[in-house]
Protein backbone atom coordinates (compact mmCIF):
# COMPACT_ATOMS: atom_id res chain seq x y z
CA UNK A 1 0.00 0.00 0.00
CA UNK A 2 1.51 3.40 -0.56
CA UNK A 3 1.79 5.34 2.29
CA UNK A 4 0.76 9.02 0.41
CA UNK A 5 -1.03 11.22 0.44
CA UNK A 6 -0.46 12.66 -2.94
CA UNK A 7 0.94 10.83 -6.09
CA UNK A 8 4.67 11.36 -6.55
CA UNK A 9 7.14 11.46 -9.28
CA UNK A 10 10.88 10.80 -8.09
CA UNK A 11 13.56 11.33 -10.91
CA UNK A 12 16.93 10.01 -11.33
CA UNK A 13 19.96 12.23 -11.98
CA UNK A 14 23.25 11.27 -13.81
CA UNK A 15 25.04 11.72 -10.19
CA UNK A 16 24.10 7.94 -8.91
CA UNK A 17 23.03 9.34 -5.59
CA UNK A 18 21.02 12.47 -6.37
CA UNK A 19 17.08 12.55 -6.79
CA UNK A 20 14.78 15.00 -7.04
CA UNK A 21 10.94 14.73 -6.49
CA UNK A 22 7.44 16.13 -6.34
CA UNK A 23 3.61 15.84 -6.53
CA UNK A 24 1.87 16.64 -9.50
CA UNK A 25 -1.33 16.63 -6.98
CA UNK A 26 -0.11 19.20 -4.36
CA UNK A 27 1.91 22.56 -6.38
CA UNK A 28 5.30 23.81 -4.89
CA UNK A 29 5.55 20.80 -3.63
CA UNK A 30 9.02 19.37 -4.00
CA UNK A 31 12.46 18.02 -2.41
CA UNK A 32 15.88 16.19 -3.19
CA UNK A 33 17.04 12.69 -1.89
CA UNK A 34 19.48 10.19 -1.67
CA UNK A 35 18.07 7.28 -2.60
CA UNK A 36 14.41 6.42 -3.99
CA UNK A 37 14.12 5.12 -0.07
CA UNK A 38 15.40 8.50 1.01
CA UNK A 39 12.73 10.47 -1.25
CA UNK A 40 9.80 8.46 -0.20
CA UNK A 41 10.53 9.32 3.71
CA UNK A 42 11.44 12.76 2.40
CA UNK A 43 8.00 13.30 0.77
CA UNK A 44 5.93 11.72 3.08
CA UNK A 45 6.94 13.74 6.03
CA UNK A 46 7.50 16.49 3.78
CA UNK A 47 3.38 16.77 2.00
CA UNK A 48 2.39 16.91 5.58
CA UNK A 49 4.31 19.74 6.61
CA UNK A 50 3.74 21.64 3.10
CA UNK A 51 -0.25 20.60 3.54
CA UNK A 52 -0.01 21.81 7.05
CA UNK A 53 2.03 25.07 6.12
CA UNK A 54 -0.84 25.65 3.40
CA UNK A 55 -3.61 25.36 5.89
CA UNK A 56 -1.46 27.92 8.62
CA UNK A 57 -1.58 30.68 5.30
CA UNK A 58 -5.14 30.29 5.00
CA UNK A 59 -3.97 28.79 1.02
CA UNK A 60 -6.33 26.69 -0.73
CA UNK A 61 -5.43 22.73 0.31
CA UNK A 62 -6.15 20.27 -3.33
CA UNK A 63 -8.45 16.93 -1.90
CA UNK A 64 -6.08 13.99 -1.08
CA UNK A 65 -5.72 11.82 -4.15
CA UNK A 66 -7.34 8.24 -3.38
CA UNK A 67 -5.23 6.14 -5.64
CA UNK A 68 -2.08 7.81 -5.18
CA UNK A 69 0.97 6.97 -7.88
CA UNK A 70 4.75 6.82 -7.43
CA UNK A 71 6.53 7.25 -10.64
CA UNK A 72 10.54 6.97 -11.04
CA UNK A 73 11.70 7.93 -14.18
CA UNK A 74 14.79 9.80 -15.80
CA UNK A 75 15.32 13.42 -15.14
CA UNK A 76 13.41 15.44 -17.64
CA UNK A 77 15.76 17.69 -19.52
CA UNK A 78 14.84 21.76 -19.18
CA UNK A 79 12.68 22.91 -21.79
CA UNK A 80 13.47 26.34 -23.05
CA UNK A 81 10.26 28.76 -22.75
């Protein structure tokens, strides 16, 4: 069972032990890690303190997503606006 609140999507760098993440589900939401282990901890602690911090600012708080996805996939490269 995945232990989210919010879908995640965790992406792999070319430095072996160097992730970044965040939700799709829950904006300016986001972190670095370690390890795909390390990110998952990260994030979970991490959505409820950025959910909480949202609720302290009186911000709008998106519904919890009831079939929450983690995704791992390559770093997307930057896209030139």
């Amino acid at each position: 069972m995945i232990d989210l609140e919010y879908s995640l999507i965790i992406e792999a760098t070319k430095e072996p032990d160097f992730f970044g993440f965040h939700s799709p589900d829950l904006p300016g939401f986001s972190g670095i890690g370690h390890s795909i282990e390390d990110c998952l901890y990260k994030a979970k602690w991490g959505m409820i303190e950025h959910v909480k911090l949202l609720r302290e600012q009186g911000l709008p708080v998106p519904p919890k997503n009831s079939n929450p996805r983690i995704v791992i996939q390559n770093e997307e490269a930057a896209r030139a606006a």
